[in-house]
Protein backbone atom coordinates (compact mmCIF):
# COMPACT_ATOMS: atom_id res chain seq x y z
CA UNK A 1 165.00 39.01 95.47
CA UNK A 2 163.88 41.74 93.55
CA UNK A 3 163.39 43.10 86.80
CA UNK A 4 165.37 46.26 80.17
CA UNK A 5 165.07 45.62 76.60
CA UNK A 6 167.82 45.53 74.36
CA UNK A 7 167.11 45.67 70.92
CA UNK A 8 168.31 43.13 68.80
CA UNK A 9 167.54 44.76 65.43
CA UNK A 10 171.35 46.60 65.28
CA UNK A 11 173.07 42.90 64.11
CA UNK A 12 170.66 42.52 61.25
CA UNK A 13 170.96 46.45 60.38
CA UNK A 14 174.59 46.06 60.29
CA UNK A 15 174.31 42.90 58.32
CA UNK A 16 172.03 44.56 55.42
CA UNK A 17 173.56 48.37 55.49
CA UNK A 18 175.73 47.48 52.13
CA UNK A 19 173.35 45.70 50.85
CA UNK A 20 172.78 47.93 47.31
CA UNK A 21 176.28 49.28 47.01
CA UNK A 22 177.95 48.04 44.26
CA UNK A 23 181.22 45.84 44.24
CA UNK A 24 180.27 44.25 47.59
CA UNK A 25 178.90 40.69 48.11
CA UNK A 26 174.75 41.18 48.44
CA UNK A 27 174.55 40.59 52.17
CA UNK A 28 170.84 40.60 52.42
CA UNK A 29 169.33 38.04 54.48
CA UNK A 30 166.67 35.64 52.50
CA UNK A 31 163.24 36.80 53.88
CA UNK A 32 162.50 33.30 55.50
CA UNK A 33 165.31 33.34 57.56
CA UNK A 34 164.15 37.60 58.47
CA UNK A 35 160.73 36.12 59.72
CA UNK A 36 162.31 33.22 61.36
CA UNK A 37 164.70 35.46 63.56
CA UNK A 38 161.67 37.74 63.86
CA UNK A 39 159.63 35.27 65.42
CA UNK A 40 162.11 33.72 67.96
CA UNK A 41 162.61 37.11 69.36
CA UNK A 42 158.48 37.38 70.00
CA UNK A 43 158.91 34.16 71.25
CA UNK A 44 161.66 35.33 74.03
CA UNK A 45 159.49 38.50 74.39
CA UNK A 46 156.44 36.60 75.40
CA UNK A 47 158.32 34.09 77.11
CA UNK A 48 159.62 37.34 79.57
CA UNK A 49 156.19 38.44 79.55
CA UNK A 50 154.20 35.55 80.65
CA UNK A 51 156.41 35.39 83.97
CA UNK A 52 154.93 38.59 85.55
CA UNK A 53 151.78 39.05 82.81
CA UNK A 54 153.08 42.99 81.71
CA UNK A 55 153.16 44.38 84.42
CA UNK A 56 153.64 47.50 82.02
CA UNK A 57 150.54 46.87 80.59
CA UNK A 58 148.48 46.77 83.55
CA UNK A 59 147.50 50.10 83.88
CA UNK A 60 146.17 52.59 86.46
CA UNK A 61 143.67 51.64 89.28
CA UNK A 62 141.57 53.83 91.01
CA UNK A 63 142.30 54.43 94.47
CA UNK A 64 140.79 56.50 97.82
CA UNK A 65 144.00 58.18 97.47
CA UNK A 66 143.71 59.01 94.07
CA UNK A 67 144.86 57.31 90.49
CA UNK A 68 147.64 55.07 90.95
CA UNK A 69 149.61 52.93 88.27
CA UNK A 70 152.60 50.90 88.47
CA UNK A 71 155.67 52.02 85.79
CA UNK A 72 158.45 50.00 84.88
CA UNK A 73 161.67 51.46 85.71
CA UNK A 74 164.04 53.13 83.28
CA UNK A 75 167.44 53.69 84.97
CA UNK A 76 168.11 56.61 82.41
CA UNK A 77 164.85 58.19 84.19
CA UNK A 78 164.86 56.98 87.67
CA UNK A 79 167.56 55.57 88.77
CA UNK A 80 168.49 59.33 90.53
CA UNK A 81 164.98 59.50 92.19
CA UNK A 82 165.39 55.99 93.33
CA UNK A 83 169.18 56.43 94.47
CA UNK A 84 167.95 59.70 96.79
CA UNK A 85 165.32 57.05 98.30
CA UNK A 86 167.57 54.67 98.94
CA UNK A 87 169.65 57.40 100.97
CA UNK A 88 166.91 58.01 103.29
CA UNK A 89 167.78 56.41 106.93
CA UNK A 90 164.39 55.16 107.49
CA UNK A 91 164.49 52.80 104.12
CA UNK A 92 168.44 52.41 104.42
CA UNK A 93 167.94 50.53 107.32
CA UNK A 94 165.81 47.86 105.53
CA UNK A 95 166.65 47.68 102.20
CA UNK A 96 170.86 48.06 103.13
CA UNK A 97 170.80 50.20 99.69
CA UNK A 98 172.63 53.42 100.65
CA UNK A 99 175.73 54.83 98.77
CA UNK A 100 176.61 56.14 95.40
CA UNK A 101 173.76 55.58 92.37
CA UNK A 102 176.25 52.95 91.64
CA UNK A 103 174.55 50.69 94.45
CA UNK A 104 171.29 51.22 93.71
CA UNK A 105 171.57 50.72 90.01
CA UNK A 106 173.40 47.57 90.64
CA UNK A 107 170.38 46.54 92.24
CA UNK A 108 168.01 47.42 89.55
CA UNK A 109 170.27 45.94 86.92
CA UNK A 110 169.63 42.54 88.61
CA UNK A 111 166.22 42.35 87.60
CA UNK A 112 166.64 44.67 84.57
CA UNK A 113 168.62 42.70 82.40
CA UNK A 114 167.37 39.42 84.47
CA UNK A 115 164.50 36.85 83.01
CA UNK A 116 161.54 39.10 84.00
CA UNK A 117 161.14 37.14 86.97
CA UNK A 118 161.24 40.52 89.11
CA UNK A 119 159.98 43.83 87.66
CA UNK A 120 161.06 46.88 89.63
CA UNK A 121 158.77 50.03 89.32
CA UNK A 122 157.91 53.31 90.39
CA UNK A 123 154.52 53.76 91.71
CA UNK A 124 153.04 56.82 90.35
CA UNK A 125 149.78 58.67 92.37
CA UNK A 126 147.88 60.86 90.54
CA UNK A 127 151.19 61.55 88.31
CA UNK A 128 153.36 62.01 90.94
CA UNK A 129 156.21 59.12 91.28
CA UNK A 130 155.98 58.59 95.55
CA UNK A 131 156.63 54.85 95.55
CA UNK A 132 159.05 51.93 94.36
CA UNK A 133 158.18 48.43 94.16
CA UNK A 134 159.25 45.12 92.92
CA UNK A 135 156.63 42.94 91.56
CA UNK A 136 158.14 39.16 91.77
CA UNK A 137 157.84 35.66 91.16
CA UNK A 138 157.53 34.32 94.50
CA UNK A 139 158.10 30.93 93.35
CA UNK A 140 160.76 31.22 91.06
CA UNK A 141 162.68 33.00 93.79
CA UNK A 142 165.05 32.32 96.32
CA UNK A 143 161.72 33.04 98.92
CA UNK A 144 160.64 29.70 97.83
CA UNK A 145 163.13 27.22 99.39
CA UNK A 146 161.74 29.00 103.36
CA UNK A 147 157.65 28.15 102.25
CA UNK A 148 155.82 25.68 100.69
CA UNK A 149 155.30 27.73 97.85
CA UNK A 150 152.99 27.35 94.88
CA UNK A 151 153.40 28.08 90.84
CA UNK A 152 152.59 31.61 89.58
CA UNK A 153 152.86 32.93 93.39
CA UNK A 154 153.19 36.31 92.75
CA UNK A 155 155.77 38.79 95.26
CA UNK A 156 155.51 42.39 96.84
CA UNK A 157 158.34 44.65 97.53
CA UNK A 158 157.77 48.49 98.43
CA UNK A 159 158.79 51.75 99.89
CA UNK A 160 157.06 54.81 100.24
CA UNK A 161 159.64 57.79 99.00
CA UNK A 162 158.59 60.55 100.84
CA UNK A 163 158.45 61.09 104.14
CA UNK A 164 155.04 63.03 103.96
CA UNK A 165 153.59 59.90 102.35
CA UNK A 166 154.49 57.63 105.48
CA UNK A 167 152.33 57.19 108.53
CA UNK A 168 149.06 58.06 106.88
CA UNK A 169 147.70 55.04 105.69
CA UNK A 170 148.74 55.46 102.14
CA UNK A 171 150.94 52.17 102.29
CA UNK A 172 147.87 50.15 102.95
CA UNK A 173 145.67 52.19 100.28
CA UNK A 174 148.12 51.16 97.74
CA UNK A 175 148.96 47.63 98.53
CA UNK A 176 145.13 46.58 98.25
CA UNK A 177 145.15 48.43 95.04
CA UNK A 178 148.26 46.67 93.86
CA UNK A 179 147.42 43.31 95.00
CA UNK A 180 143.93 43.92 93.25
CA UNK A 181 146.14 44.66 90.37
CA UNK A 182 147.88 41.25 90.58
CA UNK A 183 144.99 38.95 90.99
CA UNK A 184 143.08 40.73 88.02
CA UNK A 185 146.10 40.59 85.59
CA UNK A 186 147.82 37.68 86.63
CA UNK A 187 144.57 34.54 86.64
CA UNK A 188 147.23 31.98 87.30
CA UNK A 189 148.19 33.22 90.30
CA UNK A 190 146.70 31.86 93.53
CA UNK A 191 148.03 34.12 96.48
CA UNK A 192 150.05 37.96 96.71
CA UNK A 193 153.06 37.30 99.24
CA UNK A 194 155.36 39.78 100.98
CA UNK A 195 158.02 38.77 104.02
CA UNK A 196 158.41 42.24 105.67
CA UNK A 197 161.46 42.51 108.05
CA UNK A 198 159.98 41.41 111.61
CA UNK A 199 161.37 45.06 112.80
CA UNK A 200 159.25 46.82 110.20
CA UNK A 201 156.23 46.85 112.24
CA UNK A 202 154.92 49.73 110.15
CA UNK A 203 155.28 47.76 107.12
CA UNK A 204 153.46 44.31 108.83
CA UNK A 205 150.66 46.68 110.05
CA UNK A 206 150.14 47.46 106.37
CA UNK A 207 149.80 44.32 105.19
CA UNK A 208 147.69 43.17 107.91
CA UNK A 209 145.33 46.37 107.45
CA UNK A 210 145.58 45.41 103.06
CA UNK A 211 144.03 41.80 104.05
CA UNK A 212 147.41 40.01 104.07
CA UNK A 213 147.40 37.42 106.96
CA UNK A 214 150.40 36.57 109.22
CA UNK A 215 151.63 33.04 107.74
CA UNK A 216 154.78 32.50 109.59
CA UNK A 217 158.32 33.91 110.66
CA UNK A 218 160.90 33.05 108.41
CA UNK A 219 164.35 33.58 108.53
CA UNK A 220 166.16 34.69 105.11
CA UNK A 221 169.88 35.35 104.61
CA UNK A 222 169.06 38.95 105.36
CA UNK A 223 166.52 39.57 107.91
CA UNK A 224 163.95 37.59 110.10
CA UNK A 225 160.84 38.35 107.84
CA UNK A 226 157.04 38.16 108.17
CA UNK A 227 155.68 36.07 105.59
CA UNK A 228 152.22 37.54 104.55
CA UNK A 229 150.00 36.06 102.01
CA UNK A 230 146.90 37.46 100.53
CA UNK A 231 144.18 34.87 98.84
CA UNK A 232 142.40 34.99 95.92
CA UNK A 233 139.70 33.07 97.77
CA UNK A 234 139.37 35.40 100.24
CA UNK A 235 139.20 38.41 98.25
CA UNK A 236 135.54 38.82 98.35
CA UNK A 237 135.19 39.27 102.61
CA UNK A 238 138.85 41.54 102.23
């Protein structure tokens, strides 16, 4: 349930590279047709955008903990820092992600090349990377079918990286900051959820302690979860 670009611009490079050479057909596209293409692919880019808002384009937030911005992943980047989080026992045994960088960038490439209905991240502190999340459609996802879901509910995913990071309340620090995030960038969007594995009791607390309230227990394909929900309503007395 966790979402890069791939230029299209190559094709129509291709297309017009003999363009001025001589004994060769004048392959040049007519301009209309240039600024039609042009404008579909804004129209796909926007379309990708408008499921999450740009999450890229969010921005940093200040935090007691210090400055802290989400960052779209870039496997060519991250995907080693990510891998060597995955290995770690303590988030192995709830995200099942442990292996070869093969398994975790299977699991990025999901969302990556997906419809920008999930956009993984690293969560960077004062310039440090120390977190990944996934930022999510809620109810464009398979979450939906186990709650009565409503449009433009907006997901949570996250793991702390390092071990001196954990236990401190950091976790809570930044989900308040990065469900602040949500509500102010995303209007449409009602509620923040999050379904926790039932075991993580660490990872309930923080939620709880963010101003996420216990909803129900639901059982997903892979775990018994917590489903959490934080309201826009209710921001003001969180």
């Amino acid at each position: 349930m966790p979402p890069t670009d791939a230029s299209t611009d190559a094709g129509i490079e291709s297309a017009t590279a003999g363009a001025d050479c001589t004994d060769t057909l004048d392959l040049r596209l007519p301009d209309e047709l240039v600024a039609l293409l042009a404008e579909g692919e804004r129209r796909v880019g926007a379309v990708q955008d408008d499921l999450l808002d740009g999450v890229g384009d969010w921005g940093p937030t200040t935090t007691g903990a210090g400055v802290f911005q989400l960052v779209p992943v870039r496997l060519e980047r991250d995907l080693p820092l990510i891998s060597r989080w995955m290995n770690d026992p303590a988030v192995a045994a709830f995200w099942e992600l442990a292996g070869p960088e093969a398994v975790t960038e299977a699991h990025l490439r999901t969302q990556l090349d997906g419809d920008g209905r999930s956009v993984p991240c690293l969560g960077v502190l004062d310039g440090m990377p120390m977190s990944y999340w996934e930022i999510y459609r809620a109810d464009l996802d398979p979450l939906a079918r186990h709650y009565a879901s409503r449009p433009h509910d907006t997901g949570i995913h996250l793991l702390i990286g390092s071990v001196a990071n954990r236990g401190r309340g950091l976790g809570t620090s930044l989900l308040k900051a990065v469900a602040d995030l949500v509500l102010d960038h995303r209007p449409a969007c009602a509620r923040v959820v999050a379904e926790p594995d039932l075991r993580n009791t660490p990872s309930v607390s923080a939620f709880l302690s963010a101003g996420f309230r216990f909803f129900a227990e639901v059982d997903l394909p892979d775990k018994r979860a917590a489903l959490m929900i934080r309201d826009r309503a209710l921001r003001a007395v969180l």
